[in-house]
PDB file of N, CA and C in Angstrom:
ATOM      1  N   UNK A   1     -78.353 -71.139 -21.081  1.00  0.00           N
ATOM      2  CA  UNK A   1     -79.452 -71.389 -20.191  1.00  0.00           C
ATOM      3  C   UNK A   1     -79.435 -70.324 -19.086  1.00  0.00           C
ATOM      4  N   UNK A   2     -80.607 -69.908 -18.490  1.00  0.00           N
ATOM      5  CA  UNK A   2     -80.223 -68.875 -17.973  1.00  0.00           C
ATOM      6  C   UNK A   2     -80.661 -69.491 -16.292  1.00  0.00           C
ATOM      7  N   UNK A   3     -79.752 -68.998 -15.214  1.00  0.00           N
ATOM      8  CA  UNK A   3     -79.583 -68.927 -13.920  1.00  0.00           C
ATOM      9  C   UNK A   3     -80.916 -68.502 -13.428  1.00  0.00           C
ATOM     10  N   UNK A   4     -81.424 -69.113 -12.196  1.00  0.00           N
ATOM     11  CA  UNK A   4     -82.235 -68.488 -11.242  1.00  0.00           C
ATOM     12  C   UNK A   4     -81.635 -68.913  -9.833  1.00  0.00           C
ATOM     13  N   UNK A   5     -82.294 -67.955  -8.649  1.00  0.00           N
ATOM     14  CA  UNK A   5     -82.056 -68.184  -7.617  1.00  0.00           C
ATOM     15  C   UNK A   5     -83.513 -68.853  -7.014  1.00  0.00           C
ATOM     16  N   UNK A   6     -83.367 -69.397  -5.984  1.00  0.00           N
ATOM     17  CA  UNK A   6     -84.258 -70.106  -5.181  1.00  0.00           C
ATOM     18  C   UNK A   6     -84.286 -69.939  -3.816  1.00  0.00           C
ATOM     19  N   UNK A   7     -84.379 -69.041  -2.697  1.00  0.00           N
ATOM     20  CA  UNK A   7     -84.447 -69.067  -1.112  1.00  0.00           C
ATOM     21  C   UNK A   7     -85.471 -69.400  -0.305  1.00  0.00           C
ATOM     22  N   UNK A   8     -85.538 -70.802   0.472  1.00  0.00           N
ATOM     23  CA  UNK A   8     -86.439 -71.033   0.970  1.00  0.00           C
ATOM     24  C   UNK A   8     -86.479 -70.206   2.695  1.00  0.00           C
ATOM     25  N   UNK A   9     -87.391 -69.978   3.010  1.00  0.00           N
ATOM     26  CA  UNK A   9     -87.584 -69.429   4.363  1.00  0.00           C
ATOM     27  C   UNK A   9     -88.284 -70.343   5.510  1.00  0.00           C
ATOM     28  N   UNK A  10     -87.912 -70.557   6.442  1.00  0.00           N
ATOM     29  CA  UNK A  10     -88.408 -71.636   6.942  1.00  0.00           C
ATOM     30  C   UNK A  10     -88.487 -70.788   8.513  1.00  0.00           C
ATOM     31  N   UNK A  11     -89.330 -71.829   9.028  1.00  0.00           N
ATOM     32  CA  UNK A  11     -89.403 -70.960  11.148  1.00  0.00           C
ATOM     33  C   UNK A  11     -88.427 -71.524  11.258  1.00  0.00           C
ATOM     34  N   UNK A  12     -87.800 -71.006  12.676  1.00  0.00           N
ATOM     35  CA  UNK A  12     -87.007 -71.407  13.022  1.00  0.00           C
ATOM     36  C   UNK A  12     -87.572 -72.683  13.818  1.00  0.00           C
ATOM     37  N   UNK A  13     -88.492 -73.254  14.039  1.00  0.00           N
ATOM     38  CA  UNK A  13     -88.730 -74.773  14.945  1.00  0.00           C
ATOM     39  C   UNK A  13     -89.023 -75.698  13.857  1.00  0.00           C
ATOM     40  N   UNK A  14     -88.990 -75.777  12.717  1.00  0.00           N
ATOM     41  CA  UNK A  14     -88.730 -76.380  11.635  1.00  0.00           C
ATOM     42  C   UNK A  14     -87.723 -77.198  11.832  1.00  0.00           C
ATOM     43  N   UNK A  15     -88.089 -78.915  11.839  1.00  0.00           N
ATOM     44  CA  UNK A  15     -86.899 -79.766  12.161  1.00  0.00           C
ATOM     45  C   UNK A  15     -85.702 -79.853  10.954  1.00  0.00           C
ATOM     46  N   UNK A  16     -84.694 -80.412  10.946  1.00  0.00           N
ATOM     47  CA  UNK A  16     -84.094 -80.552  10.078  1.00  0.00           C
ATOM     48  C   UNK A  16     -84.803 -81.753   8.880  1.00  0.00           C
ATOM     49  N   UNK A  17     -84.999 -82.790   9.403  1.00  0.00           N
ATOM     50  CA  UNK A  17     -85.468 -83.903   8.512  1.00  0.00           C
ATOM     51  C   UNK A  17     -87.086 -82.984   7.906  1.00  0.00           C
ATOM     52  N   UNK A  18     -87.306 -82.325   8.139  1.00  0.00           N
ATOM     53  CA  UNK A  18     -88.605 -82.211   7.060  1.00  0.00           C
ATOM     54  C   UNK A  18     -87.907 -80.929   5.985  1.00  0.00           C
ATOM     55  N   UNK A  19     -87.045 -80.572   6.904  1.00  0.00           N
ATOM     56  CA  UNK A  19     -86.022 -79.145   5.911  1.00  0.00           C
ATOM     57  C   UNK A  19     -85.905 -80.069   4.596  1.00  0.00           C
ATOM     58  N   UNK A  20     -85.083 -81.083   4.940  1.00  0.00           N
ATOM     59  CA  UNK A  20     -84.728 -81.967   4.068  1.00  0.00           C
ATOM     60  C   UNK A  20     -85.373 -82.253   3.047  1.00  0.00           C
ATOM     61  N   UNK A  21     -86.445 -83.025   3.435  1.00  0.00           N
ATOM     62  CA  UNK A  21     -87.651 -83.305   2.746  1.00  0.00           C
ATOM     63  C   UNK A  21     -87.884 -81.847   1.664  1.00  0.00           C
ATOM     64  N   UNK A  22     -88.446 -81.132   2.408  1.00  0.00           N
ATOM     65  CA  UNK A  22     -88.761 -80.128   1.141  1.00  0.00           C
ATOM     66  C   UNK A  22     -87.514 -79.634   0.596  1.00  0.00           C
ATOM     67  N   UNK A  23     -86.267 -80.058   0.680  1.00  0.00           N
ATOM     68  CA  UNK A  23     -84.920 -79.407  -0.368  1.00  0.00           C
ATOM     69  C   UNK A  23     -85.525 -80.685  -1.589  1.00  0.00           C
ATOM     70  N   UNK A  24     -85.255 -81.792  -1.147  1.00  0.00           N
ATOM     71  CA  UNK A  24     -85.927 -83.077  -1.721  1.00  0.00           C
ATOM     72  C   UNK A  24     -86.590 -82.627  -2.834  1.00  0.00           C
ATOM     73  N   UNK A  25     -87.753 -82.376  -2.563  1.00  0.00           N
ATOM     74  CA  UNK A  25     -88.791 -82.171  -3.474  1.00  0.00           C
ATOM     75  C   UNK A  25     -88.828 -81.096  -4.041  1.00  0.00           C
ATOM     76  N   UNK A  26     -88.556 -79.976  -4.595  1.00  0.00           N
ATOM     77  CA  UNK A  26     -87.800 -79.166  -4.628  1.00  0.00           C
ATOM     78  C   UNK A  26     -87.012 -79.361  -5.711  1.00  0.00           C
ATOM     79  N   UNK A  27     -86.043 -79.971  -5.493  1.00  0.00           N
ATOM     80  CA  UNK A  27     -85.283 -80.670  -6.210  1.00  0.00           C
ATOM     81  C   UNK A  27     -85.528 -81.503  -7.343  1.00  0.00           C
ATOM     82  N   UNK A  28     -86.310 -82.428  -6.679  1.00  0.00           N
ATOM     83  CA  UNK A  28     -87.247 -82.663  -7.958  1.00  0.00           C
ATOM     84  C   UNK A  28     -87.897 -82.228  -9.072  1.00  0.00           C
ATOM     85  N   UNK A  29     -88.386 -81.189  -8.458  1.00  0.00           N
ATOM     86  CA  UNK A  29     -89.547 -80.803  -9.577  1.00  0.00           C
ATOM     87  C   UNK A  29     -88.375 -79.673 -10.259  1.00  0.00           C
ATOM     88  N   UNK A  30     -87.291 -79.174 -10.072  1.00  0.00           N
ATOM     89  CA  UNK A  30     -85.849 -78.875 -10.727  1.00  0.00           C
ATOM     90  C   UNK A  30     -85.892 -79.786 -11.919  1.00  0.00           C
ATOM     91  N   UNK A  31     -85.034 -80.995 -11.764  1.00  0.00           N
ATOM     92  CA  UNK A  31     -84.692 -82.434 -12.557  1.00  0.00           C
ATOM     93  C   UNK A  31     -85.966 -82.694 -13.709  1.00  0.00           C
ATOM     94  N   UNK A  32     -87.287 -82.548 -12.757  1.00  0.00           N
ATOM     95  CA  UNK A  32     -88.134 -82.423 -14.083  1.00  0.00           C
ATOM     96  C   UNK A  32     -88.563 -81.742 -14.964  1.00  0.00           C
ATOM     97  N   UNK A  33     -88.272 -80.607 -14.641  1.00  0.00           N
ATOM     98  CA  UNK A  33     -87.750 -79.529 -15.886  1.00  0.00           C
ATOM     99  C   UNK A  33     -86.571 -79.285 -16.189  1.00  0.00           C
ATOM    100  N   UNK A  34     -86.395 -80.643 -16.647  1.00  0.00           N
ATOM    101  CA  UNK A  34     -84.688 -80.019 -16.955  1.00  0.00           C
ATOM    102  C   UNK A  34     -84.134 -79.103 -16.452  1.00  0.00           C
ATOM    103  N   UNK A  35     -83.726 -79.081 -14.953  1.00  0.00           N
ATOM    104  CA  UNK A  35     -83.306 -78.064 -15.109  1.00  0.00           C
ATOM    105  C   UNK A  35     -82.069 -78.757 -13.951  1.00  0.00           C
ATOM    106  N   UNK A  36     -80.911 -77.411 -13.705  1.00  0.00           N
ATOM    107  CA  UNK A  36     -79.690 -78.840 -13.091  1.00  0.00           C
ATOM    108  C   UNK A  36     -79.721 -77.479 -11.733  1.00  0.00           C
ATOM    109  N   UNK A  37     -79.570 -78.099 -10.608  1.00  0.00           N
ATOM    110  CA  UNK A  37     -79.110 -77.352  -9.299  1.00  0.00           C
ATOM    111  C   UNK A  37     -77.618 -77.670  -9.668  1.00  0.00           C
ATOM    112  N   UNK A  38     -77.234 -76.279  -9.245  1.00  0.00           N
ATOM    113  CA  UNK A  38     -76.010 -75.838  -9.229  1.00  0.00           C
ATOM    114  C   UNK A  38     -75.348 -75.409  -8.329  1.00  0.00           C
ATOM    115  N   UNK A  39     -75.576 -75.255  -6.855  1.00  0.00           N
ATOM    116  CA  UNK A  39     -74.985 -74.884  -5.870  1.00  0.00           C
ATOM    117  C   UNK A  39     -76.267 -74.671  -4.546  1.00  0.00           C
ATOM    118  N   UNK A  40     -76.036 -75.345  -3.366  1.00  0.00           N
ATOM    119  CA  UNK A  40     -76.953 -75.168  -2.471  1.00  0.00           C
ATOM    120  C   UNK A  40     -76.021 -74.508  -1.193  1.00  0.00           C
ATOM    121  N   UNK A  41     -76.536 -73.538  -0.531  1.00  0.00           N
ATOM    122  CA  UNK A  41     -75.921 -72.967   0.900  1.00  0.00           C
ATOM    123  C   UNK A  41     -76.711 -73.032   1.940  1.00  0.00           C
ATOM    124  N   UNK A  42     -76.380 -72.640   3.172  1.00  0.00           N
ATOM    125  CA  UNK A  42     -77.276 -72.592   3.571  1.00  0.00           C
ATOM    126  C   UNK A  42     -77.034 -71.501   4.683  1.00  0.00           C
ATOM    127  N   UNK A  43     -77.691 -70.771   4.982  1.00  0.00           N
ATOM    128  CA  UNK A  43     -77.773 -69.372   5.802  1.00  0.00           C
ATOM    129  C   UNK A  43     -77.940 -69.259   7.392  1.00  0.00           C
ATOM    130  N   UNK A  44     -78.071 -70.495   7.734  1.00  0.00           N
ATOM    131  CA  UNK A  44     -78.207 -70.951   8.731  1.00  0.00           C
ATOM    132  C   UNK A  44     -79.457 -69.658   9.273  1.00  0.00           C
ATOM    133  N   UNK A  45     -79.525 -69.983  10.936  1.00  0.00           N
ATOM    134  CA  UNK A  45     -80.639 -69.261  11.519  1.00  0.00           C
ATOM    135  C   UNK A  45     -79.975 -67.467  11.446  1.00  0.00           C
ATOM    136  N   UNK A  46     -81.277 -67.122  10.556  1.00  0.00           N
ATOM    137  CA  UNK A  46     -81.025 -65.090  10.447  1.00  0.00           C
ATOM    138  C   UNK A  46     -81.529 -64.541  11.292  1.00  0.00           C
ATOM    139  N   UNK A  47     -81.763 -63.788  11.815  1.00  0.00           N
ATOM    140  CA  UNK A  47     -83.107 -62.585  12.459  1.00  0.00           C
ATOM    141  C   UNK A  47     -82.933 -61.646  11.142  1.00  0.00           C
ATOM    142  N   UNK A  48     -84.670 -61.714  11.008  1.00  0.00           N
ATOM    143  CA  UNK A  48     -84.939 -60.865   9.839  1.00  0.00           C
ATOM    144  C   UNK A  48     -85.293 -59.240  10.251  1.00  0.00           C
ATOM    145  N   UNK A  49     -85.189 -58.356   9.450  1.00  0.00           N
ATOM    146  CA  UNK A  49     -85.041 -57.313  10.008  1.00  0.00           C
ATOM    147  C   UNK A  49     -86.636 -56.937  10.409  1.00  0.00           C
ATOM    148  N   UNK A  50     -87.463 -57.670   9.940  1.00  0.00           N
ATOM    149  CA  UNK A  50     -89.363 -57.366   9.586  1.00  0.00           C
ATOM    150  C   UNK A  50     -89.681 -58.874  10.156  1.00  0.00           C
ATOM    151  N   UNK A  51     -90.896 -58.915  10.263  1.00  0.00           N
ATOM    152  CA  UNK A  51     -91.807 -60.040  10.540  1.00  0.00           C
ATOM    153  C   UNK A  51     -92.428 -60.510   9.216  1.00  0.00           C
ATOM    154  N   UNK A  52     -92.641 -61.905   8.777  1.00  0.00           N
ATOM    155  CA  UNK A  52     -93.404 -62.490   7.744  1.00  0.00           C
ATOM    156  C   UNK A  52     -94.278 -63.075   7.907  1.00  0.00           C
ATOM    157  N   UNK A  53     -95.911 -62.624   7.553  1.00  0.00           N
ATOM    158  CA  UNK A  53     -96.793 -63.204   8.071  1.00  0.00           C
ATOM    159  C   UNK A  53     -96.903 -64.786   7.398  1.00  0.00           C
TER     160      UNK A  53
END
């Protein structure tokens, strides 16, 4: 089966409980394609080197 990666980007005033929420769901729609999460990290707050509109 082959590996993918997944990085979500979020603002930084993004609460934790809705972070949640969308790992959640997310997650889900994973499980319903068969498919299995295999490791979650988390990167905590970056400064990106660019702006994302």
């Amino acid at each position: 089966m082959p590996l993918y990666d997944c990085m979500l980007l979020m603002k930084p005033h993004v609460r934790k409980e809705s972070l949640m929420d969308l790992i959640a769901r997310v997650s889900k729609h994973v499980y319903r394609r068969n498919g299995v999460l295999t490791d979650m990290k988390s990167f905590g707050t970056v400064q990106l080197g660019y702006g994302i509109k």
